[in-house]
Protein backbone atom coordinates (compact mmCIF):
# COMPACT_ATOMS: atom_id res chain seq x y z
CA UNK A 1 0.00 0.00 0.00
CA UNK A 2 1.48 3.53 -1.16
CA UNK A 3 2.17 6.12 2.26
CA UNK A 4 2.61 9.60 2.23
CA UNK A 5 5.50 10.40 4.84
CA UNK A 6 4.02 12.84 7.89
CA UNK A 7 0.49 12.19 6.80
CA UNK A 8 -0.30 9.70 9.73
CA UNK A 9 1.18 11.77 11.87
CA UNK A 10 -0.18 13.87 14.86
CA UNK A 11 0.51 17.81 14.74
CA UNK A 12 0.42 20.00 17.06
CA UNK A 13 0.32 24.31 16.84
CA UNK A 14 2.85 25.68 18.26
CA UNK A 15 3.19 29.57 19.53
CA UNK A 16 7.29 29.99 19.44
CA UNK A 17 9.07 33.64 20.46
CA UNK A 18 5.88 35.57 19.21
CA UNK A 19 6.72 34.51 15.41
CA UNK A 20 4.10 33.04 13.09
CA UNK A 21 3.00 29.27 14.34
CA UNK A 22 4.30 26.35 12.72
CA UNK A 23 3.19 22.73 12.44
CA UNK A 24 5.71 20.26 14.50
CA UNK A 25 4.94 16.40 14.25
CA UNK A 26 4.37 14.86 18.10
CA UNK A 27 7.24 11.64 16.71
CA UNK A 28 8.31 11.24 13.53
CA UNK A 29 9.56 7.51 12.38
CA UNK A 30 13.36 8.17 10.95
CA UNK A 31 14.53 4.82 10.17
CA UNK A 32 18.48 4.41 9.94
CA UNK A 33 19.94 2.05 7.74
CA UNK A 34 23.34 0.95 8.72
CA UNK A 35 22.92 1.89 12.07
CA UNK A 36 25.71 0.40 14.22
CA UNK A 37 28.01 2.57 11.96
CA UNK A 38 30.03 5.13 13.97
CA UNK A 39 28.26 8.30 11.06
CA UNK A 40 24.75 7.27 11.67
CA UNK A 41 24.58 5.26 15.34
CA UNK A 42 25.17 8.41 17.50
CA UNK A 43 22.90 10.56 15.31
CA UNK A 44 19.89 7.88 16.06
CA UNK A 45 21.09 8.44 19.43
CA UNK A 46 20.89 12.33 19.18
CA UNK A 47 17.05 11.55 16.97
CA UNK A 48 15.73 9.21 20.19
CA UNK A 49 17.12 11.83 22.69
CA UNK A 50 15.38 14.59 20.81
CA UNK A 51 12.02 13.14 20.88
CA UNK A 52 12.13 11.50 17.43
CA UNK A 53 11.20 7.51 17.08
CA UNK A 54 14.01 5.59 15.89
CA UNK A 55 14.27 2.50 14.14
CA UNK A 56 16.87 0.79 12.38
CA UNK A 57 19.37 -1.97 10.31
CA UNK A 58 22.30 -2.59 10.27
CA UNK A 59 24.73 -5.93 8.05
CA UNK A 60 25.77 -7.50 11.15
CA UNK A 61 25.14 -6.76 14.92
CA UNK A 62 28.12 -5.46 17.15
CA UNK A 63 28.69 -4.09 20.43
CA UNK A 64 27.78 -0.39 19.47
CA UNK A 65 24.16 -1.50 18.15
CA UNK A 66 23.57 -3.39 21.74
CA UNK A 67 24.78 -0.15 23.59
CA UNK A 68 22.21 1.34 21.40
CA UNK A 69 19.70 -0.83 22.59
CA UNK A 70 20.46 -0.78 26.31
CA UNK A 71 20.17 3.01 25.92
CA UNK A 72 16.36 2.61 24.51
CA UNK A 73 16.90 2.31 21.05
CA UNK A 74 15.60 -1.48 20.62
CA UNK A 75 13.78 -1.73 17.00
CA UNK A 76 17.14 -2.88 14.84
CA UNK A 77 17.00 -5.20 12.17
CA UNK A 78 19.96 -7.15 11.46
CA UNK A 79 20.08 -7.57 7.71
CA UNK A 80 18.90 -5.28 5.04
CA UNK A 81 16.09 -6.78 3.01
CA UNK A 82 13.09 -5.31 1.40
CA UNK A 83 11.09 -7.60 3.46
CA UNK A 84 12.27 -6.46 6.51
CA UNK A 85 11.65 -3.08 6.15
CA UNK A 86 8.58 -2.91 4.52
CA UNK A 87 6.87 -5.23 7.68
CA UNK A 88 8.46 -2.60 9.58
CA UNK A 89 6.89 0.23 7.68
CA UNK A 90 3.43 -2.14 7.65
CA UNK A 91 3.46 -1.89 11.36
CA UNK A 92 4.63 1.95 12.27
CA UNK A 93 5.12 3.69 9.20
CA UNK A 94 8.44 5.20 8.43
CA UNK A 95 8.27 9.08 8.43
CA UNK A 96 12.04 9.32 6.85
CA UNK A 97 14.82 7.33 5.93
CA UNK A 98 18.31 8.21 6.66
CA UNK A 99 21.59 6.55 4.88
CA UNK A 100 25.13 6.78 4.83
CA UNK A 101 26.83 8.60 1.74
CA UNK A 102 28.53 5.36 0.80
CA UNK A 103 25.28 3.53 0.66
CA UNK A 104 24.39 4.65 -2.88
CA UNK A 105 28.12 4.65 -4.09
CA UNK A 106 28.00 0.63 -3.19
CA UNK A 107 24.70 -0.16 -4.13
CA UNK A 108 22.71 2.50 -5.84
CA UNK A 109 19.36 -0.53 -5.74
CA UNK A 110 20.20 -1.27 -2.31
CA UNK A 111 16.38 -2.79 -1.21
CA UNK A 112 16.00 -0.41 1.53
CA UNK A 113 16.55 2.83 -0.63
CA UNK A 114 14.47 1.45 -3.55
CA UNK A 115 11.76 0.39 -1.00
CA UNK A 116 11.16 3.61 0.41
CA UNK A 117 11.71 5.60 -3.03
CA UNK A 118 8.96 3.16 -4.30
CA UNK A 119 6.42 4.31 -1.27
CA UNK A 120 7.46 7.67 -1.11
CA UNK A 121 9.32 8.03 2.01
CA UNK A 122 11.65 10.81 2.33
CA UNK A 123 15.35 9.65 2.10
CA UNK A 124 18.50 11.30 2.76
CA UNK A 125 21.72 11.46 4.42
CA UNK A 126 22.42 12.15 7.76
CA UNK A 127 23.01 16.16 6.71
CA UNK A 128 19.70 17.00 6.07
CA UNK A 129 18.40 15.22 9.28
CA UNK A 130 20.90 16.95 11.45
CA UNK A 131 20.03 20.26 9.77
CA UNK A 132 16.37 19.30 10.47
CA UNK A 133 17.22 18.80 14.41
CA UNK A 134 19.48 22.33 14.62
CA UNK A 135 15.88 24.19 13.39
CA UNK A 136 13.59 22.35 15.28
CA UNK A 137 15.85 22.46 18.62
CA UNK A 138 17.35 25.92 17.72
CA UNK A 139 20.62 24.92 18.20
CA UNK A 140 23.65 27.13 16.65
CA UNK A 141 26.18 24.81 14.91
CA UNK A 142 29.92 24.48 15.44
CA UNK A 143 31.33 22.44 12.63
CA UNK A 144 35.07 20.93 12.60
CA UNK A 145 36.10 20.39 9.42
CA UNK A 146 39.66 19.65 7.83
CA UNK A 147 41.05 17.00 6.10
CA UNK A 148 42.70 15.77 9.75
CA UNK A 149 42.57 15.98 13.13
CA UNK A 150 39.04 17.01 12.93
CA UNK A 151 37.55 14.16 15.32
CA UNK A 152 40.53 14.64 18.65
CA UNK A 153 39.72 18.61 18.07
CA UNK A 154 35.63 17.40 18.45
CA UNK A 155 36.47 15.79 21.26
CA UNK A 156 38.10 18.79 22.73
CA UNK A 157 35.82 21.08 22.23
CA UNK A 158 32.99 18.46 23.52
CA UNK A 159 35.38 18.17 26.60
CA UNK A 160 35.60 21.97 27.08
CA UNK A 161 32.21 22.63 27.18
CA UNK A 162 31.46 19.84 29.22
CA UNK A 163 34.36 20.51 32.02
CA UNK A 164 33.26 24.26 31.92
CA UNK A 165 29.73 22.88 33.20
CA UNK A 166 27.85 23.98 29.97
CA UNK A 167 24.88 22.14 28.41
CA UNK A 168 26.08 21.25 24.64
CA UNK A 169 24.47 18.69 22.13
CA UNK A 170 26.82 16.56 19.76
CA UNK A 171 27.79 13.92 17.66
CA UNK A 172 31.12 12.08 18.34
CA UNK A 173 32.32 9.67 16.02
CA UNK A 174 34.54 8.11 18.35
CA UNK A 175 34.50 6.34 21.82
CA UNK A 176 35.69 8.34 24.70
CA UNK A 177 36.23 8.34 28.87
CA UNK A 178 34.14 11.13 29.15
CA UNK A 179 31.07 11.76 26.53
CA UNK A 180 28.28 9.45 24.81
CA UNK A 181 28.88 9.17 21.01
CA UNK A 182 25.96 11.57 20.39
CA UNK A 183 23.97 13.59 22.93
CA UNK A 184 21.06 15.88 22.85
CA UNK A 185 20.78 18.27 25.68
CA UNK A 186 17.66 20.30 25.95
CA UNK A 187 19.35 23.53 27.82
CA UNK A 188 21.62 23.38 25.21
CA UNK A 189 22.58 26.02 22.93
CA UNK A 190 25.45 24.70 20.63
CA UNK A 191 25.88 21.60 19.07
CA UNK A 192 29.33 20.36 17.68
CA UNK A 193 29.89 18.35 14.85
CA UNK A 194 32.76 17.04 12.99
CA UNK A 195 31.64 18.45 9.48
CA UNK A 196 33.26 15.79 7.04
CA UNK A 197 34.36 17.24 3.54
CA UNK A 198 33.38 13.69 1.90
CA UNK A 199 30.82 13.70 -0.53
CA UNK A 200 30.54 17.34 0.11
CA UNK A 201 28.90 16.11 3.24
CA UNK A 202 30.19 19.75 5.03
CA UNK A 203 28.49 21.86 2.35
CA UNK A 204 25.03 20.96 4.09
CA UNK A 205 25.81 23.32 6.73
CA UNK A 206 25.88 27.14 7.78
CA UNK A 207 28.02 27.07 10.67
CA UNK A 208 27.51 29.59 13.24
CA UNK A 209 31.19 28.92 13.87
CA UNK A 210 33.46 26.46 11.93
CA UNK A 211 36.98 25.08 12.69
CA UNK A 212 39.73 24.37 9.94
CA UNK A 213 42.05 21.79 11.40
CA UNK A 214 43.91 21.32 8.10
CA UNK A 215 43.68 20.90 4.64
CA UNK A 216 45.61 19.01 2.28
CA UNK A 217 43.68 17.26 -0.85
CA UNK A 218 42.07 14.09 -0.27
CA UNK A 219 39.25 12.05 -1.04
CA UNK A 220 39.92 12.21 -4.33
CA UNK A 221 36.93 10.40 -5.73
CA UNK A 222 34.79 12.97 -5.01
CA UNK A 223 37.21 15.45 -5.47
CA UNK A 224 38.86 14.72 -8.79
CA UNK A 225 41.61 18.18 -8.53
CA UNK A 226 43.36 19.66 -6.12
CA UNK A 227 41.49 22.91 -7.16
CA UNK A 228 38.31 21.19 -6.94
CA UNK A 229 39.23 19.87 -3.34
CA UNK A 230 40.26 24.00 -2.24
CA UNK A 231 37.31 25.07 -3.71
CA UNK A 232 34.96 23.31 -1.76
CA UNK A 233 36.42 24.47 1.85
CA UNK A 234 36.57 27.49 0.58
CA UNK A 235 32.06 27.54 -0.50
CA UNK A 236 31.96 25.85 3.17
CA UNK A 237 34.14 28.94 4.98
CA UNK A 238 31.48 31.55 2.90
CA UNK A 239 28.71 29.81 4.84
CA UNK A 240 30.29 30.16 7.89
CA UNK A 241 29.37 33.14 10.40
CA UNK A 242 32.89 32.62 11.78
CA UNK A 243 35.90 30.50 11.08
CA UNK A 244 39.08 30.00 12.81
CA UNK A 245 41.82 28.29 10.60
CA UNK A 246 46.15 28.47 11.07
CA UNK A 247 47.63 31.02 8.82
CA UNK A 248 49.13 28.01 6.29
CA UNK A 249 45.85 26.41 5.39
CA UNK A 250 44.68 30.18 4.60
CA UNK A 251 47.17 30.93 2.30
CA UNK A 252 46.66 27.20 0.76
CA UNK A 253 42.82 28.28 0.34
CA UNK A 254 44.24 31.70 -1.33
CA UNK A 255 41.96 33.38 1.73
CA UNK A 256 42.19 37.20 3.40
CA UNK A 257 41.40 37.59 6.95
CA UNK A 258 38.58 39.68 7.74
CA UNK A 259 36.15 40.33 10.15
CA UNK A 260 34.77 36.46 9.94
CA UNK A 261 38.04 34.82 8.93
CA UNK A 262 40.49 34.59 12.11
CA UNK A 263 43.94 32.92 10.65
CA UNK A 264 46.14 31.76 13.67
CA UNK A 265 49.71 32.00 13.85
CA UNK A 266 51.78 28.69 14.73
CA UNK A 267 53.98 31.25 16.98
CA UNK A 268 50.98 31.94 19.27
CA UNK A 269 52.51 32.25 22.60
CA UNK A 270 49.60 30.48 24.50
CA UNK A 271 50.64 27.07 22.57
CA UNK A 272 53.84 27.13 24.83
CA UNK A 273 51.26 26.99 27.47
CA UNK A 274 49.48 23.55 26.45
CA UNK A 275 51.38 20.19 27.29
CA UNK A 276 49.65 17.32 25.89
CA UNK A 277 51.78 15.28 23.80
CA UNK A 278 52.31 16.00 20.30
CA UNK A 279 52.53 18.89 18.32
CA UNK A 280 49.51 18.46 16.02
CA UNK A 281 47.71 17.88 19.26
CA UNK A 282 48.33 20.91 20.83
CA UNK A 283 47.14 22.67 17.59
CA UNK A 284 44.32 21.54 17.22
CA UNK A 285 43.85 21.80 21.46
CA UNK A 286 44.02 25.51 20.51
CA UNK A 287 41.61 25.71 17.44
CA UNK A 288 39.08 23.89 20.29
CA UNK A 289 39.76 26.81 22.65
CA UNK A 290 38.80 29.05 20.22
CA UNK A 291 35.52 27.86 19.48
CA UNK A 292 34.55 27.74 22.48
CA UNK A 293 36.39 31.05 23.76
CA UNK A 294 34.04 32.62 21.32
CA UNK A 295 31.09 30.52 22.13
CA UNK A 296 31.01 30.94 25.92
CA UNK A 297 33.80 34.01 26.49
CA UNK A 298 35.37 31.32 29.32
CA UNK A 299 38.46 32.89 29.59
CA UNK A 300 41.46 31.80 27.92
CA UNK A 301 44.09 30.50 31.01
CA UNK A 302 40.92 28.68 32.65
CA UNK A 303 40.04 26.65 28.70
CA UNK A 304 44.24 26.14 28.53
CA UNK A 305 44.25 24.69 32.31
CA UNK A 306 41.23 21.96 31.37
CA UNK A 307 42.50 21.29 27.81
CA UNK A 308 45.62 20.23 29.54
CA UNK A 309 43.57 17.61 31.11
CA UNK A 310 42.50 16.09 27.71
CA UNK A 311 41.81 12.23 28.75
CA UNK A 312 42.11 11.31 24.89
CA UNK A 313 39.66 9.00 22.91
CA UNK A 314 40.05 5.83 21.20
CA UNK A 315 42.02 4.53 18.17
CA UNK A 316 44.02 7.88 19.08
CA UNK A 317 47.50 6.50 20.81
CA UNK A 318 45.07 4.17 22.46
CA UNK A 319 46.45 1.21 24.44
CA UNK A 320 45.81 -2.07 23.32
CA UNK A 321 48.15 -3.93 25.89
CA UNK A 322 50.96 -3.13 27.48
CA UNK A 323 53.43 -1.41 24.76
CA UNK A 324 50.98 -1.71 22.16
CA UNK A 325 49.21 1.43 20.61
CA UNK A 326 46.52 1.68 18.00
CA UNK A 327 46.08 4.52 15.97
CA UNK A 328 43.80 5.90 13.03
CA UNK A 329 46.59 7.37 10.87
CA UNK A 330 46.08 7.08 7.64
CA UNK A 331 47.30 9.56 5.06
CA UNK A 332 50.45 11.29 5.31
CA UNK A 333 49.24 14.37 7.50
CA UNK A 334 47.72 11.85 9.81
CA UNK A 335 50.86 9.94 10.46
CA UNK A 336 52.90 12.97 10.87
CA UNK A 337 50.32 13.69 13.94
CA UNK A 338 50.71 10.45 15.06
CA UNK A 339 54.34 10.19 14.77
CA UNK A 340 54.77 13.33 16.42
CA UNK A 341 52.64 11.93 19.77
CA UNK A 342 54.64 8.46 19.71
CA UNK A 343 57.57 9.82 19.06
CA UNK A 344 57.76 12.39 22.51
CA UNK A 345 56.07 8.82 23.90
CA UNK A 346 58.75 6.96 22.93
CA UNK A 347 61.85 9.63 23.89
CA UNK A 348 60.51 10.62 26.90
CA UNK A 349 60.31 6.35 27.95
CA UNK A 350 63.41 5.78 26.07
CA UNK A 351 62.07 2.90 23.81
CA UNK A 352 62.51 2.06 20.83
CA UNK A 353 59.23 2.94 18.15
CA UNK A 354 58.63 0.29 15.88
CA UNK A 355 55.45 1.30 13.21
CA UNK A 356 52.98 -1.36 11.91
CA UNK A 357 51.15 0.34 8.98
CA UNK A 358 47.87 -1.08 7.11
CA UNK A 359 47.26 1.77 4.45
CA UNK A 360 43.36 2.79 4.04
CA UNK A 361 42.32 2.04 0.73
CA UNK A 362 44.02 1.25 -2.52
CA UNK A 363 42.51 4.29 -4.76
CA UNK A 364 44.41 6.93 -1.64
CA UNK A 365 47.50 5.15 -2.69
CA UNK A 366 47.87 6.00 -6.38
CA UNK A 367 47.84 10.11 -5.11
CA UNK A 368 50.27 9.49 -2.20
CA UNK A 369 53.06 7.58 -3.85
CA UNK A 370 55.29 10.61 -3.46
CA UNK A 371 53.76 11.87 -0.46
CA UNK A 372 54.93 9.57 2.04
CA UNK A 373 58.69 10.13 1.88
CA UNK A 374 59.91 11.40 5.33
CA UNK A 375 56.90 9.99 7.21
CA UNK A 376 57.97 7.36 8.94
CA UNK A 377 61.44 9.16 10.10
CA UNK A 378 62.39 8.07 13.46
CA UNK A 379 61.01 4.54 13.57
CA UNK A 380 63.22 2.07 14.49
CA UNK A 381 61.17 -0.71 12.48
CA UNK A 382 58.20 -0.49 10.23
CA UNK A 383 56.11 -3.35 9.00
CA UNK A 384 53.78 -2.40 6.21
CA UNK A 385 50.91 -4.75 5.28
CA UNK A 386 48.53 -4.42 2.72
CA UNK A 387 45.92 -1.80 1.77
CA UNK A 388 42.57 -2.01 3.66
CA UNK A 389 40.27 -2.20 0.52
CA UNK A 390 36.60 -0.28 0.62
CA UNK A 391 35.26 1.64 -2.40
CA UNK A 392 37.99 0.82 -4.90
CA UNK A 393 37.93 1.84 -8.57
CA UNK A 394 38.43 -1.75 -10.10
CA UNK A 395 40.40 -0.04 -12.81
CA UNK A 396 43.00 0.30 -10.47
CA UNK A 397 45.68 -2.22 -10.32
CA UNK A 398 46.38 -3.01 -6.40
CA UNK A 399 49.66 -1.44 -5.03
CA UNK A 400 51.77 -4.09 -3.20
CA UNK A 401 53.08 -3.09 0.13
CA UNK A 402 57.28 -3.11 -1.36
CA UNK A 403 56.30 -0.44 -3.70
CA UNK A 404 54.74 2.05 -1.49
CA UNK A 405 57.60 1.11 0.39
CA UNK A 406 59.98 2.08 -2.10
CA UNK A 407 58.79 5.87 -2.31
CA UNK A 408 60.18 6.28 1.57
CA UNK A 409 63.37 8.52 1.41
CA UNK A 410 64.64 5.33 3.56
CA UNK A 411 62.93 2.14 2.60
CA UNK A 412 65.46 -0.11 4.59
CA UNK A 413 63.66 1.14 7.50
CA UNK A 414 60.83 -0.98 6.43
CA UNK A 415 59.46 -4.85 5.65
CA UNK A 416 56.75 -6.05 3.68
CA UNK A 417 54.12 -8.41 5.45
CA UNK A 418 50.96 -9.63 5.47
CA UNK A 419 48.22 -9.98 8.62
CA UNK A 420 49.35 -13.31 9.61
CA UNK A 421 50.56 -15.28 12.40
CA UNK A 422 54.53 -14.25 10.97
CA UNK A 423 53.33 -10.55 12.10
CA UNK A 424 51.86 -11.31 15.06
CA UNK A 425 55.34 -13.14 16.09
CA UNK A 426 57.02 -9.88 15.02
CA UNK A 427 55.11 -7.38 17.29
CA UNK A 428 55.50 -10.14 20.04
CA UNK A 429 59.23 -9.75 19.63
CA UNK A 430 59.67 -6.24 20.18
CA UNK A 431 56.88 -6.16 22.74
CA UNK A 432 59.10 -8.41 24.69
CA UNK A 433 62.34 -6.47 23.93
CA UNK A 434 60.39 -3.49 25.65
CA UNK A 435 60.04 -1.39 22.10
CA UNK A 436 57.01 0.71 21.80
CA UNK A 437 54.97 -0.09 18.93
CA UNK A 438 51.91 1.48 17.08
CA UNK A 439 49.59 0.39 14.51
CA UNK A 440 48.59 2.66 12.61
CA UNK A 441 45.07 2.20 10.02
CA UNK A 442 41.84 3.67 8.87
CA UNK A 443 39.69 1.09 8.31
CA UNK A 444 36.61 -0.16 10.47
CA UNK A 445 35.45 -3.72 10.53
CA UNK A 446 38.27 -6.48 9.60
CA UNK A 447 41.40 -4.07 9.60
CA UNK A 448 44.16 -4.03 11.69
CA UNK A 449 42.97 -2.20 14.64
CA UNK A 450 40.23 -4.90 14.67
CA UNK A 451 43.12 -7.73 14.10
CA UNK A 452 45.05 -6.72 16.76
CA UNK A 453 42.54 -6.69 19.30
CA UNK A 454 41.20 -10.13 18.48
CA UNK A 455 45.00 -10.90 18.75
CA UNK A 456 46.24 -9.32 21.54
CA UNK A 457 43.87 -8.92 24.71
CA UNK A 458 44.68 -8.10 28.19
């Protein structure tokens, strides 16, 4: 039977600030395919803490769609099928469907999408949703965007606000001590988002204030030029009431500072002031403090004293076992933030830093051939595996491990291997010589991160 999304739907009148009324529905159905993903779970967590009802699917289950559950989200469907989601939609009809942006680049006939096309429910990604929220909840948005370090400087700004005692919503996407994955708070004023430059995902947005973190191309599927990749953040930095960006991604964007546009200096005195490990860490520690210096006018020492206290979050220098690090470094700006952490690690313990490195993606590695180079300076050892495939142009021939290695300006600091038991004896071997070593890898389900923790367990 054909629906009309909303139609069944109760509405109420609403009298808001003295301003025309306007029709709000009492729960809308969003349904959320791929679910347990770490993009669209905390948004359906944001949606049921909101007052939305939430539904779901997901390919497999996993520990992030039963912490879902246990925190009242409970209708998820494991598998994907037409079937499924039409009884679904038989017995509580499904007001909107939200997917992620690689759903359609895998399957454009995925039976979900064509399903809801077919009966005229809404569909979209998760931008348009969100945007929905920030009206209905009247929140002011403050986006992080940059090709990297955009999720640690999320985190620190989450951990700002929330240390400084004031209500914020957000969306996380990744595990920490100290914060859900996504929260709605009704007192809330400001939500903060990391505001993703794939598939143009940031240009949803009008930021009340964004972040720049860094930009360097990438993605490069969507983004076919270099020019087309600069172009884009600089559309998403007109939209923007107010952005705060260092003074070398400016002049990369070809921008002028003005009234909107603050470009930070890397000579800042302040940064002498922050002590977490890392250079790139304390960077983007201070881009943090400036969103929310301008967001709540806490004053500058007291947002420098907490930031100091930065617990961290996960697949960021995060400790597998004893010795043993994972981190999500995966192009060459992310491993020179990485390296830059475990290398003050490693000095200040005097051990030795040994590298195990799973590439994301075979398509990134035909533009970073001759990007790498110094990268991996000041590893002692570094095993490279190889690439974590998702999303590949089959045109492509694969690029074995020995010749990405070859493009280091030292490749005798590093071995080919594959994700076998001859690996695990290696990382065994220095973790019993007392060396410090890291993996470093972007990819989710199956990679190395997930290898090593299946592998090694406390």
């Amino acid at each position: 039977m054909m629906r009309t999304s909303f139609v069944h739907t109760l509405m109420i009148i609403s009298q808001l600030d003295a301003k025309p009324s306007r029709l709000y529905p009492i729960s809308m159905h969003i349904y959320f395919s791929g679910i347990g993903g770490a993009g669209i779970g905390p948004l359906a967590m944001v949606a049921h803490q909101a007052g939305y009802t939430v539904s779901g699917s997901d390919k497999q289950d996993s520990q992030y769609i039963e912490y879902l559950r246990k925190h009242g989200i409970t209708n998820v469907h494991i598998g994907q099928s037409r079937e499924d989601i039409a009884a679904l939609h038989d017995k509580q009809p499904i007001d909107w469907f939200v997917y992620t942006s690689a759903l359609p680049l895998e399957n454009p006939n995925a039976p979900e999408l064509v399903f809801c096309k077919e009966q005229n429910i809404k569909t979209s990604k998760r931008d348009e949703l969100l945007n929905q929220i920030l009206s209905d909840k009247k929140l002011k948005l403050i986006a992080i965007a940059g090709t990297h370090g955009k999720t640690t400087t999320t985190a620190m700004t989450t951990w700002l606000f929330k240390q400084l005692g004031e209500p914020v919503s957000y969306l996380l996407p990744a595990k920490t001590s100290f914060a859900e994955m996504g929260e709605y708070d009704p007192a809330s004023k400001y939500f903060v988002y990391e505001a993703d430059e794939f598939d143009r995902n940031f240009l949803a947005y009008e930021p009340t204030i964004s972040v720049i973190t860094g930009v360097s191309w990438d993605h490069h599927e969507i983004f076919p030029t270099r020019e087309d990749y600069q172009a884009a953040f600089r559309e998403f930095i007109s939209q923007s009431q107010h952005t705060y960006l260092w003074e070398d991604d400016a002049d990369y964007l070809e921008l002028e500072e003005s009234d909107t546009l603050n470009m930070l200096s890397v000579e800042e005195n302040h940064l002498s002031d922050l002590k977490l490990l890392g250079l790139y860490n304390r960077l983007d520690a201070w881009l943090a403090i400036q969103a929310v210096h301008h967001a709540t006018k806490a004053p500058i020492d007291k947002l420098l004293s907490i930031v100091n206290r930065f617990p961290g979050l996960s697949r960021r220098m995060e400790l597998v076992v004893a010795g043993l690090y994972s981190d999500y470094a995966h192009t060459p700006e992310k491993i020179r933030g990485a390296m830059s952490v475990a290398g003050e690690m490693a000095a200040e313990s005097g051990q030795n830093l040994v590298v195990v490195y799973e590439p994301l993606t075979n398509r990134r590695q035909h533009y970073m051939l001759n990007e790498y180079n110094d990268v991996f300076n000041g590893v002692s050892k570094l095993y490279w595996i190889p690439s974590y495939l998702a999303r590949e142009d089959p045109g492509q021939r694969i690029i074995p491990p020995a010749e990405l290695i070859s493009h280091l300006s030292d490749p005798s600091i590093a071995e080919p291997m594959e994700r076998d038991a001859d690996l695990k004896k290696a990382i065994q071997k220095h973790l019993d010589a007392g060396d410090m070593v890291v993996a470093m890898a972007g990819g989710g389900g199956n990679s190395l991160d997930d290898w090593l923790r299946q592998e090694f367990h406390a």
